[in-house]
N, C-alpha and C. Protein backbone atom coordinates (compact mmCIF):
# COMPACT_ATOMS: atom_id res chain seq x y z
N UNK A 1 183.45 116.08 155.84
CA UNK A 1 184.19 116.65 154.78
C UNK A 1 183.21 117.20 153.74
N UNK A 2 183.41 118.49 153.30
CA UNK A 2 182.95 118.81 152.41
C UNK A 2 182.79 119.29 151.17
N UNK A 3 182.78 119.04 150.42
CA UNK A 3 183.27 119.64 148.92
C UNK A 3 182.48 120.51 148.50
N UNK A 4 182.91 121.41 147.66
CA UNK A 4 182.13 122.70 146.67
C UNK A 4 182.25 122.39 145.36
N UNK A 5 181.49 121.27 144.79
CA UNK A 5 181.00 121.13 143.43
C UNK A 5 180.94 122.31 142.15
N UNK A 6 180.21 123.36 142.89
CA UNK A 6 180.41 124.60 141.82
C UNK A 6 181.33 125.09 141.28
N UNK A 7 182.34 125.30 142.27
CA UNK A 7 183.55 126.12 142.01
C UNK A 7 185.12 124.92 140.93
N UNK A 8 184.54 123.99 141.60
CA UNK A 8 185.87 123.09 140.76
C UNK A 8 185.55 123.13 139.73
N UNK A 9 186.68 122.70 138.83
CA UNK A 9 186.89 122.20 137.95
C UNK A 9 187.00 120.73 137.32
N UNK A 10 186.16 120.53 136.43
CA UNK A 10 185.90 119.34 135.97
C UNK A 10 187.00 118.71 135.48
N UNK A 11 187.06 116.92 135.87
CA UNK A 11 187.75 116.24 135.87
C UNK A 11 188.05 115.64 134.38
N UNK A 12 189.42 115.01 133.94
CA UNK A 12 189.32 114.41 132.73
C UNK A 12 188.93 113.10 132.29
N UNK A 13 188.60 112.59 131.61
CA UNK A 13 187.75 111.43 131.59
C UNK A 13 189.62 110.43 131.78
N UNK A 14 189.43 109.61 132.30
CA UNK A 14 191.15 108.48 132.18
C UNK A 14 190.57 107.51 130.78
N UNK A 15 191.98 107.62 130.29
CA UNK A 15 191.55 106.62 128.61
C UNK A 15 191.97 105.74 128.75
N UNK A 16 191.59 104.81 129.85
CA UNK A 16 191.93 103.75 129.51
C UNK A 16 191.17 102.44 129.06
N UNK A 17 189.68 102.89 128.89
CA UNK A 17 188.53 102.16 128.12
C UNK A 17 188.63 102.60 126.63
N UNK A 18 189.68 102.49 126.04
CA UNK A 18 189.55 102.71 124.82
C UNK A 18 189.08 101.51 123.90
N UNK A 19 188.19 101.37 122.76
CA UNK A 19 187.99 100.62 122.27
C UNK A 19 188.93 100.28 121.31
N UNK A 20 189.89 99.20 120.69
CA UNK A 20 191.08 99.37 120.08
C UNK A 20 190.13 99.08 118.43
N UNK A 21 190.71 100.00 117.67
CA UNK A 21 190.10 100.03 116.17
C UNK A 21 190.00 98.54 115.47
N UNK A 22 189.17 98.45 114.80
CA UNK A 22 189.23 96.82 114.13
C UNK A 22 189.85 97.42 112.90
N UNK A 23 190.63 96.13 112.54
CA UNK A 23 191.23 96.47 111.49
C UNK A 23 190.08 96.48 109.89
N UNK A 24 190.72 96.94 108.98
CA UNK A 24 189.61 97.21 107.66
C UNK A 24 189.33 95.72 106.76
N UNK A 25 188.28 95.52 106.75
CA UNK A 25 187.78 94.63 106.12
C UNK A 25 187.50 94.31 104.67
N UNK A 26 187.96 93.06 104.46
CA UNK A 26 187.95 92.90 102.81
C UNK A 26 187.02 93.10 102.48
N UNK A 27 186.04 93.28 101.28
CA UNK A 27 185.18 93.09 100.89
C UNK A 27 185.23 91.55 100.42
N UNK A 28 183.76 90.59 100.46
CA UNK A 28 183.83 89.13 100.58
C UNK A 28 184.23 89.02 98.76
N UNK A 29 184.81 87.91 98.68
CA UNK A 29 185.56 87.97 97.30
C UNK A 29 184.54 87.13 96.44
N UNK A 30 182.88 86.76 96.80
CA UNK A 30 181.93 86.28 96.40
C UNK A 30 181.32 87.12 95.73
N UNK A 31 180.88 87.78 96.60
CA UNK A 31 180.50 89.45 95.89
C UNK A 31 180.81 89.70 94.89
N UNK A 32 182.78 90.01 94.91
CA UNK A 32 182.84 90.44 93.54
C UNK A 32 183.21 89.41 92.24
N UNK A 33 183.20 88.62 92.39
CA UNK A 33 182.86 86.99 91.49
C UNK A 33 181.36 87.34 90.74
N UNK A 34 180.61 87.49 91.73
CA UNK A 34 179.07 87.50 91.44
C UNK A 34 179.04 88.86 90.30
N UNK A 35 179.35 90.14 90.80
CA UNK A 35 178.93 91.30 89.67
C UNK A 35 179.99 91.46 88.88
N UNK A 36 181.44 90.40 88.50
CA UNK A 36 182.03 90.47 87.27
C UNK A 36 181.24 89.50 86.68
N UNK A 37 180.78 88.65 87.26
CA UNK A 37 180.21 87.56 85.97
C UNK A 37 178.85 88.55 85.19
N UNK A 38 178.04 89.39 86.27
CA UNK A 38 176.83 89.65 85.66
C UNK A 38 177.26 91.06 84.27
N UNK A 39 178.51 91.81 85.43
CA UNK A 39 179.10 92.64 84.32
C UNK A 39 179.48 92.14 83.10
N UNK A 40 180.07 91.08 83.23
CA UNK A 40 180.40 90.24 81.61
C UNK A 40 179.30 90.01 80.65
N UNK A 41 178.72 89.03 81.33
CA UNK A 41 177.34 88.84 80.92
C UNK A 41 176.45 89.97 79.92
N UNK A 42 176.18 90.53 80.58
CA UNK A 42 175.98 91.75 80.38
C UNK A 42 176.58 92.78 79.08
N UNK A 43 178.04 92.50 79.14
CA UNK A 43 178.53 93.35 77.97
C UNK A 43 178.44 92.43 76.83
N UNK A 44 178.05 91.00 77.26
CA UNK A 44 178.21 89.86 75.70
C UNK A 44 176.65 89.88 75.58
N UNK A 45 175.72 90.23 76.21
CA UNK A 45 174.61 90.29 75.59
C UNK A 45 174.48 91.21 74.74
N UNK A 46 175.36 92.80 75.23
CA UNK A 46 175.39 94.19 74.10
C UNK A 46 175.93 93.71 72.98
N UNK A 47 176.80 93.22 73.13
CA UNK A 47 177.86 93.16 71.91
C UNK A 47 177.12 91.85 71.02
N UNK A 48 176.38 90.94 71.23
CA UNK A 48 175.63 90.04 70.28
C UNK A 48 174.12 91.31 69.54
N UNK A 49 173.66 92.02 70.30
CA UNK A 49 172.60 92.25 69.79
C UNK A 49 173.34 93.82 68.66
N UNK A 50 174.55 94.45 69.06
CA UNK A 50 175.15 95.08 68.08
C UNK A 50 175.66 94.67 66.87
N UNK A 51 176.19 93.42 66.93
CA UNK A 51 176.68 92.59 66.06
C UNK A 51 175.67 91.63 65.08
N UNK A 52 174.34 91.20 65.77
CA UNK A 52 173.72 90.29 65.54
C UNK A 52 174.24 88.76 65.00
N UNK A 53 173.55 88.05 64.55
CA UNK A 53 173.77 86.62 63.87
C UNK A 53 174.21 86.85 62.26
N UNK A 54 175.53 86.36 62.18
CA UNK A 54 175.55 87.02 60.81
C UNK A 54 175.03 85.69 59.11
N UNK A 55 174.22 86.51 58.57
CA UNK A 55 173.77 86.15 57.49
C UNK A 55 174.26 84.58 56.67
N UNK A 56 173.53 83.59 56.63
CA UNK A 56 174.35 82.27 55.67
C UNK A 56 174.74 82.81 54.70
N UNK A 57 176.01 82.34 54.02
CA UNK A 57 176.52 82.65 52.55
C UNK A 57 175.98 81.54 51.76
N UNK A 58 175.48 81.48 51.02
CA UNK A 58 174.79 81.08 49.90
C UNK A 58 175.87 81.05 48.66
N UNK A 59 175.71 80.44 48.20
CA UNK A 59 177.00 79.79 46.73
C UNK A 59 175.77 80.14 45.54
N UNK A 60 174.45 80.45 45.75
CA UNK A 60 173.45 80.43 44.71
C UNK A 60 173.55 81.97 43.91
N UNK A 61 173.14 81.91 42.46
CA UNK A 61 173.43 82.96 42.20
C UNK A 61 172.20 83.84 42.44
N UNK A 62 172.09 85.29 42.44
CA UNK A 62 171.59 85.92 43.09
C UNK A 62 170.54 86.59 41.45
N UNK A 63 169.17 86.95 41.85
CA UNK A 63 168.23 87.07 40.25
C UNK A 63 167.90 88.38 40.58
N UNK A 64 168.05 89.12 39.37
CA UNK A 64 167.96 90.66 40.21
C UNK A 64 166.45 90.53 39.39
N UNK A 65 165.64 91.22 40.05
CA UNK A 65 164.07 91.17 39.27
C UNK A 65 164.06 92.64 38.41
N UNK A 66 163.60 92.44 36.83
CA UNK A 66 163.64 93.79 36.61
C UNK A 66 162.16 94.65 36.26
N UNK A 67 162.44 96.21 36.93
CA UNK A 67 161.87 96.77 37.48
C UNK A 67 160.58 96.78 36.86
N UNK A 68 159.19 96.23 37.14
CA UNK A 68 158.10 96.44 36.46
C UNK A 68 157.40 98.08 36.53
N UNK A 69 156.32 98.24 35.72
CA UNK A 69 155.65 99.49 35.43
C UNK A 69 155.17 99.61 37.57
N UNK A 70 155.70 100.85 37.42
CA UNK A 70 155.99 101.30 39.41
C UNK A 70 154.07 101.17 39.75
N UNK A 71 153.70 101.18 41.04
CA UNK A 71 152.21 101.20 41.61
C UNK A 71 152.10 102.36 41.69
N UNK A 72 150.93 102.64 41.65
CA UNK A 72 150.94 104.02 42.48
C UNK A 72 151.20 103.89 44.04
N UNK A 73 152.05 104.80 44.61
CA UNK A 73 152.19 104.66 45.90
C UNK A 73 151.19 105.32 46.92
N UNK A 74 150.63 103.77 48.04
CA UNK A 74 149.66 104.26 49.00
C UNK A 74 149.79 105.04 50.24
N UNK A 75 149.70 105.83 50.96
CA UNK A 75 149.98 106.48 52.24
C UNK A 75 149.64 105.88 53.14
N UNK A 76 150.68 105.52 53.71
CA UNK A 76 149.92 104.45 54.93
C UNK A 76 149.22 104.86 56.01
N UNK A 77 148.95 106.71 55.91
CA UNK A 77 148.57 107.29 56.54
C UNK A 77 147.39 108.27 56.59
N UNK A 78 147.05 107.63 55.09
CA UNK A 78 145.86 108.78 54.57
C UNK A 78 144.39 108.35 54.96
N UNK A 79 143.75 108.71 54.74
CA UNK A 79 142.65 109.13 55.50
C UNK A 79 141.73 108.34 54.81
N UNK A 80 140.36 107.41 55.01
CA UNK A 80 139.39 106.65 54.38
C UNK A 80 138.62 107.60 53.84
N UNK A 81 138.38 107.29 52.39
CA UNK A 81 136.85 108.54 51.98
C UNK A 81 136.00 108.70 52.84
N UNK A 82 135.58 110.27 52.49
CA UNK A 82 134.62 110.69 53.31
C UNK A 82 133.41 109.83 53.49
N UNK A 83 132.61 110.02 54.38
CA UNK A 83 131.31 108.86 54.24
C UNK A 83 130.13 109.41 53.61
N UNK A 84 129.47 109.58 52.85
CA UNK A 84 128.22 110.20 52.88
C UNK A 84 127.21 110.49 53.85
N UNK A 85 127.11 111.69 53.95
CA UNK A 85 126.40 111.99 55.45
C UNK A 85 124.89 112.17 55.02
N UNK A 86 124.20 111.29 56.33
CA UNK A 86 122.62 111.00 56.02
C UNK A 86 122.31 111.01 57.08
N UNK A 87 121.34 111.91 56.84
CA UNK A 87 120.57 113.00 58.58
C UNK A 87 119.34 113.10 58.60
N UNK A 88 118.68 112.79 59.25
CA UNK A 88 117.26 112.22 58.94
C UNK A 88 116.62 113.64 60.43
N UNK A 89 117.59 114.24 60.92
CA UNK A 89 116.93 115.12 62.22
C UNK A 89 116.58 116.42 61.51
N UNK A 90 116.71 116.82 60.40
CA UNK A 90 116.56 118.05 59.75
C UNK A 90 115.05 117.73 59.13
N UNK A 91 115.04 116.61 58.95
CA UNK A 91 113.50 116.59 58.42
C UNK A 91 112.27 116.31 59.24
N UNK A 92 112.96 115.40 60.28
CA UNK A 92 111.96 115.47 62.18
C UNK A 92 111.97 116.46 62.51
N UNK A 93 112.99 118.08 62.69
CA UNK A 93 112.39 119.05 63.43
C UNK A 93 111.30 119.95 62.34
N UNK A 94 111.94 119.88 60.72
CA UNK A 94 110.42 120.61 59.83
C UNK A 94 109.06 120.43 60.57
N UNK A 95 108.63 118.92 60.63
CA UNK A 95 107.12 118.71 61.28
C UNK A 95 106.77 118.34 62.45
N UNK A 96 108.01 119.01 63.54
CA UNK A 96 107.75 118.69 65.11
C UNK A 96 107.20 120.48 65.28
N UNK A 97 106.46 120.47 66.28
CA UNK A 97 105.81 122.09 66.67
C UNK A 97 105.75 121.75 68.28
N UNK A 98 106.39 122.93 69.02
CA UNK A 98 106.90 123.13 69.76
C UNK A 98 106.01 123.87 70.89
N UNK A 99 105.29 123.30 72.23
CA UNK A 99 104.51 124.91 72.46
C UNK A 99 104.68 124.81 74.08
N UNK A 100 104.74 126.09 74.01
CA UNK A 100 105.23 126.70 75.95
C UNK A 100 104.92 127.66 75.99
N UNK A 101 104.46 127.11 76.93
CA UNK A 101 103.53 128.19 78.14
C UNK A 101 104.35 128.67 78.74
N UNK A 102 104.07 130.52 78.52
CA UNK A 102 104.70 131.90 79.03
C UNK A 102 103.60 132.07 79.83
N UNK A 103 103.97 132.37 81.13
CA UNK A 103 103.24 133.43 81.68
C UNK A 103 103.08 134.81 81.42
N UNK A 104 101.81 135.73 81.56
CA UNK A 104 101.78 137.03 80.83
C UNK A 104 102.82 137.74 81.73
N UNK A 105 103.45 138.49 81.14
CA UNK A 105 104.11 139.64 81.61
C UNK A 105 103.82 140.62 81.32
N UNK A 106 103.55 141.26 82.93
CA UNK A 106 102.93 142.78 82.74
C UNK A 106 104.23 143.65 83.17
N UNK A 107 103.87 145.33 82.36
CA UNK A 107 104.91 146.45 83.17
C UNK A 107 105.46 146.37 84.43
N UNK A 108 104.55 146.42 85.25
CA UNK A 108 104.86 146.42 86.14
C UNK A 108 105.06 145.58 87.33
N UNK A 109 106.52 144.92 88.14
CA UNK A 109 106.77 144.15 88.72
C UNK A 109 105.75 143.70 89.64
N UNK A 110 105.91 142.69 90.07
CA UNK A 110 104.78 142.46 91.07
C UNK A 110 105.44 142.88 92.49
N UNK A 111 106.44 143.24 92.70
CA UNK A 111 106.84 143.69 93.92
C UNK A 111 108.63 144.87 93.92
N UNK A 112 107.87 146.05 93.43
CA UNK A 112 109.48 146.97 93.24
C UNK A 112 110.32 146.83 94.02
N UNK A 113 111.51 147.53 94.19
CA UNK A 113 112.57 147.25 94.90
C UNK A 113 113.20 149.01 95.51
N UNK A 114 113.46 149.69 96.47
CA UNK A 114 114.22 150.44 96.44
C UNK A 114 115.41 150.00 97.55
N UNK A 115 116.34 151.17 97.17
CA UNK A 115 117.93 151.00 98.53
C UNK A 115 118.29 151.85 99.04
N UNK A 116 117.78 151.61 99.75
CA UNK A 116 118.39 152.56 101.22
C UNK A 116 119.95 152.71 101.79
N UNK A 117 120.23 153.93 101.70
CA UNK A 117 121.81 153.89 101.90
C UNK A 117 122.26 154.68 103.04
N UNK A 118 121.37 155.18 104.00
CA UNK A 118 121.69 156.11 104.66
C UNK A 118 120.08 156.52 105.49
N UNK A 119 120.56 156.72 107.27
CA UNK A 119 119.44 157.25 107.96
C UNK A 119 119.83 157.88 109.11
N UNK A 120 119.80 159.47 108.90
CA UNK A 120 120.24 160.34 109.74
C UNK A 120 119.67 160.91 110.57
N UNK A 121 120.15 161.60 111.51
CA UNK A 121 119.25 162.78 112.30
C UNK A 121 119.09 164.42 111.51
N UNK A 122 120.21 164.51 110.93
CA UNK A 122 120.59 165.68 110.44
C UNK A 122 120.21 166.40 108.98
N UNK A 123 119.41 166.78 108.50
CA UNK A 123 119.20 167.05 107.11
C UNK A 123 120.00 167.03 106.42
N UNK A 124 121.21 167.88 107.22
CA UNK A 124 122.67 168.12 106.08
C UNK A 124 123.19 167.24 105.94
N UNK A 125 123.41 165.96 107.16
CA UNK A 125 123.89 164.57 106.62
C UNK A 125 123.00 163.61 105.09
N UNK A 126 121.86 163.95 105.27
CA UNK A 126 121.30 163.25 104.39
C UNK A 126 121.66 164.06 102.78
N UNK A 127 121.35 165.06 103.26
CA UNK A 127 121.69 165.96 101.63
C UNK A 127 123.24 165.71 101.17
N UNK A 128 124.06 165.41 102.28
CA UNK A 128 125.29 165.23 102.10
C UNK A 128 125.23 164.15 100.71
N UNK A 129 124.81 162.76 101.43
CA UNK A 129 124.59 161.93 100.81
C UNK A 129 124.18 161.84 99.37
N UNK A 130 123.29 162.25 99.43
CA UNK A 130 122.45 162.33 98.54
C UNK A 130 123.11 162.88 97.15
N UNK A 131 123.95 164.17 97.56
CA UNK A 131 124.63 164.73 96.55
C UNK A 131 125.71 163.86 95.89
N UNK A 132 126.78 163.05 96.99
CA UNK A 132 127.41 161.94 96.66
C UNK A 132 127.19 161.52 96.01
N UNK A 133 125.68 160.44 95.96
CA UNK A 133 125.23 159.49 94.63
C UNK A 133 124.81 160.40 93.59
N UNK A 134 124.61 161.69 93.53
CA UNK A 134 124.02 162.48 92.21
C UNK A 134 126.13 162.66 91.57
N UNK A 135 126.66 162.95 92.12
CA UNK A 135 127.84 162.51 91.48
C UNK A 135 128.47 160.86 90.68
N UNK A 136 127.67 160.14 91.66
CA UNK A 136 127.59 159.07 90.99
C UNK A 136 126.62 158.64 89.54
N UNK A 137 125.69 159.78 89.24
CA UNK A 137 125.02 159.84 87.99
C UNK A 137 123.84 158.84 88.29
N UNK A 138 123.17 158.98 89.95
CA UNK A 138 122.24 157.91 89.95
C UNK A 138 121.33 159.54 91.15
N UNK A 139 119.69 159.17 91.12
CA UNK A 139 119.01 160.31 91.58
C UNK A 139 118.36 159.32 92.51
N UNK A 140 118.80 160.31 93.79
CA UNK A 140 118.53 159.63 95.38
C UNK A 140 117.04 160.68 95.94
N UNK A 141 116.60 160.16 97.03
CA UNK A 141 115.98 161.12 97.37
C UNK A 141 115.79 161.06 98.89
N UNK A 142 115.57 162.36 99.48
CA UNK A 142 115.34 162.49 101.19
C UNK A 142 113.90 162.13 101.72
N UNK A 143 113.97 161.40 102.46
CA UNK A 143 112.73 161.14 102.85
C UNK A 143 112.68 161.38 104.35
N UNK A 144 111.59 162.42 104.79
CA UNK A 144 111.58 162.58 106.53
C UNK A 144 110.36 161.90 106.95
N UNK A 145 111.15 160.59 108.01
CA UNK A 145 110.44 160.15 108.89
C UNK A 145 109.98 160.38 110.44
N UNK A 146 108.75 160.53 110.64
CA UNK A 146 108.87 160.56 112.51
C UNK A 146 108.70 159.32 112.75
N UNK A 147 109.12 159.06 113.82
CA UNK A 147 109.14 157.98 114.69
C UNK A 147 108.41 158.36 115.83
N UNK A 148 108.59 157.22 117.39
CA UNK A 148 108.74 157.32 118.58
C UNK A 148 109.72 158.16 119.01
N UNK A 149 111.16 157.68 118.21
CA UNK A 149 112.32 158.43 118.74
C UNK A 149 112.66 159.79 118.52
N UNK A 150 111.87 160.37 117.12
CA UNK A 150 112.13 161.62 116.32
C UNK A 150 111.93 161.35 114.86
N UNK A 151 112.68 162.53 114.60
CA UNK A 151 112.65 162.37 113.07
C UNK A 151 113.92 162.14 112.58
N UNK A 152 113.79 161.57 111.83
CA UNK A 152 114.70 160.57 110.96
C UNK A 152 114.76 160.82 109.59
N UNK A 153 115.42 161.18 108.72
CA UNK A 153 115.99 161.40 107.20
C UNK A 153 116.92 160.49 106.54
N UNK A 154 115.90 159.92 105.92
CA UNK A 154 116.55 158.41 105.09
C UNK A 154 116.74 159.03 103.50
N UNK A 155 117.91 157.97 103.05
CA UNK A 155 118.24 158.42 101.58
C UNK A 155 117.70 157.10 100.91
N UNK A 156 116.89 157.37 100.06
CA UNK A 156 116.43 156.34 99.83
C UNK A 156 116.62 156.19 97.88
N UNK A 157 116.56 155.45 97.13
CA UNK A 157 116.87 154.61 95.70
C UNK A 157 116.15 154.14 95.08
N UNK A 158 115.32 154.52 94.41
CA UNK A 158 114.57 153.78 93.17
C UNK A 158 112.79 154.57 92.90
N UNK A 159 112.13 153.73 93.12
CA UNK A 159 111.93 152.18 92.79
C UNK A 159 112.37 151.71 91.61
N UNK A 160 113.00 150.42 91.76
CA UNK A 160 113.74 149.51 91.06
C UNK A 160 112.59 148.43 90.05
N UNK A 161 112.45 148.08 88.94
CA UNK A 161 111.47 147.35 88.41
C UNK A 161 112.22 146.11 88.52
N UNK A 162 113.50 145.74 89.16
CA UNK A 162 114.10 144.33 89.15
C UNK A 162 114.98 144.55 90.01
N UNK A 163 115.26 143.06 90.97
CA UNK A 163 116.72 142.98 92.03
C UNK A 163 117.83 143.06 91.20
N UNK A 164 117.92 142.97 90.00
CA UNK A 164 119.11 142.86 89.27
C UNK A 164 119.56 144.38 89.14
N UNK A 165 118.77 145.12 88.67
CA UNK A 165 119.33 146.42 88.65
C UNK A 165 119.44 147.37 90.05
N UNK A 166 119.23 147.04 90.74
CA UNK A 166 119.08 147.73 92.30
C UNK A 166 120.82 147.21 92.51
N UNK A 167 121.07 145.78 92.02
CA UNK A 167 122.56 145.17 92.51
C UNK A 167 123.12 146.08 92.04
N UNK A 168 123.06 145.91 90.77
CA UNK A 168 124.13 146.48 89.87
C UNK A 168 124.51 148.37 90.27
N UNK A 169 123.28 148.87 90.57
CA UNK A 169 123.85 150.06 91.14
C UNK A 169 124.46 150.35 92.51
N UNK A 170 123.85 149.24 93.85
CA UNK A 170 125.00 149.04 94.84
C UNK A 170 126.39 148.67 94.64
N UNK A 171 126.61 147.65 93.52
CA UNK A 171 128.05 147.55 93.52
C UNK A 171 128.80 148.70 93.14
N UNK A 172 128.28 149.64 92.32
CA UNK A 172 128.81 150.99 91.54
C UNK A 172 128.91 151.58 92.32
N UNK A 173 127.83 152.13 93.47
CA UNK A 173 127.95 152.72 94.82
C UNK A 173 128.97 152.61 95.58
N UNK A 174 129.32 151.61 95.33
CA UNK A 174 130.44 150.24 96.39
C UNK A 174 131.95 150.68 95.80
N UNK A 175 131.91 150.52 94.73
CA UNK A 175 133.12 151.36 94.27
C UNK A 175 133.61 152.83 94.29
N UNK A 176 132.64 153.32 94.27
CA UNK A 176 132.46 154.59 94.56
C UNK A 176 133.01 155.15 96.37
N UNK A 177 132.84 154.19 97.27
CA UNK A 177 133.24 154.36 98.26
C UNK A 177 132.22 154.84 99.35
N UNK A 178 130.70 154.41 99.02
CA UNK A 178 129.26 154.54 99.31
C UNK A 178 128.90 153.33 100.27
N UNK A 179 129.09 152.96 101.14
CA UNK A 179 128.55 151.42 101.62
C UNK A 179 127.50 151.25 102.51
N UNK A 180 127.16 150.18 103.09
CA UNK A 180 125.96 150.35 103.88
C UNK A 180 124.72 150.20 103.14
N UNK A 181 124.64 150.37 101.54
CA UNK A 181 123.30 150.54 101.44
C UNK A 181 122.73 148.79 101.08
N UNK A 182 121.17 149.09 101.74
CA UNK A 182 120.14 147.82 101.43
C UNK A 182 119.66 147.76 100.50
N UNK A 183 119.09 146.61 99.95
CA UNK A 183 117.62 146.76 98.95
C UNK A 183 116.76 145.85 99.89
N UNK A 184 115.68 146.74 99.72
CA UNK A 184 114.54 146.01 100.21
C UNK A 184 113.26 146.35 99.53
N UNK A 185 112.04 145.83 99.75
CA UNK A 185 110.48 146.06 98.93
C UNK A 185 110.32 146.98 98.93
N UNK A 186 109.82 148.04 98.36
CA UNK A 186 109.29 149.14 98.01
C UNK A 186 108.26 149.48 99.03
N UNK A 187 108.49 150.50 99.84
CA UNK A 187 107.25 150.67 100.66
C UNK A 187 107.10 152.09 100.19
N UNK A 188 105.60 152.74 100.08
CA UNK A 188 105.15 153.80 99.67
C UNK A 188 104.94 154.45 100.64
């Protein structure tokens, strides 16, 4: 015998394992014994500390004091006199003398800097260039190299008397939309 699983239709579950509902449960009547007492509790502690302990009556007669010449009144917040200030470092640096050693500084760096931004085959590429940074308000120059391979036309930058100013004109370059260029030592 054989059956075709695919094609039927699934069977209904029979209810007759039903679990029958438990009925609803009290809450334990300990419980709520326990948080009316603390609730009580609770509201007679508010109501003593609103109310407080009220005052002995006294049968004595009462002495009104009369008003003496007033204090002057103190600020309980004002500030202690200033202190007298005594500084004894103004008169230690008069007769301290101070001495450091500079090295001489001469004109000229001990090692210039130029930047190279460009190395073509083409003259007109390099002049291209070149004109670029003269728009940039900085003066480049062509330099033709031979090689092994040929000749070569570099745009070359400076000489620079410091790395600081060689930066400062790559980043300007850089904004400018100029990239690629190096700094390196000054070769003549």
């Amino acid at each position: 015998m054989r059956s075709d699983y695919a094609n039927s239709k699934p069977r209904r579950q029979q209810r007759g394992n039903h679990k029958k509902p438990l009925p609803p449960q009290r809450p334990p009547m300990l419980l709520f014994l326990v948080v009316l007492v603390v609730v009580a509790g609770f509201g007679y502690f508010l109501w003593t500390l609103k109310n407080g302990s009220p005052a002995p009556i006294t049968q004595e007669p009462v002495q009104v004091e009369q008003p003496q010449k007033p204090e002057p009144h103190k600020d309980p917040n004002a500030l202690p006199p200033k202190p007298k200030e005594e500084w004894t470092y103004q008169q230690e640096l008069e007769n301290k003398q101070v001495e450091v050693d500079l090295p001489e500084k001469s004109d000229q760096p001990s090692r210039p800097y130029q930047m190279q931004c460009g190395s073509f085959r083409k003259e007109s590429q390099a002049q291209e260039l070149k004109a670029r940074i003269a728009f940039q308000g900085m003066e480049a120059q062509v330099h033709k190299v031979d090689g092994s391979s040929g000749a070569w036309y570099k745009v070359v930058l400076g000489p620079y008397q410091g790395k600081r100013k060689a930066e400062t004109d790559r980043h300007e370059l850089q904004r400018a939309g100029i990239n690629g260029c190096m700094i390196w030592f000054w070769e003549s």
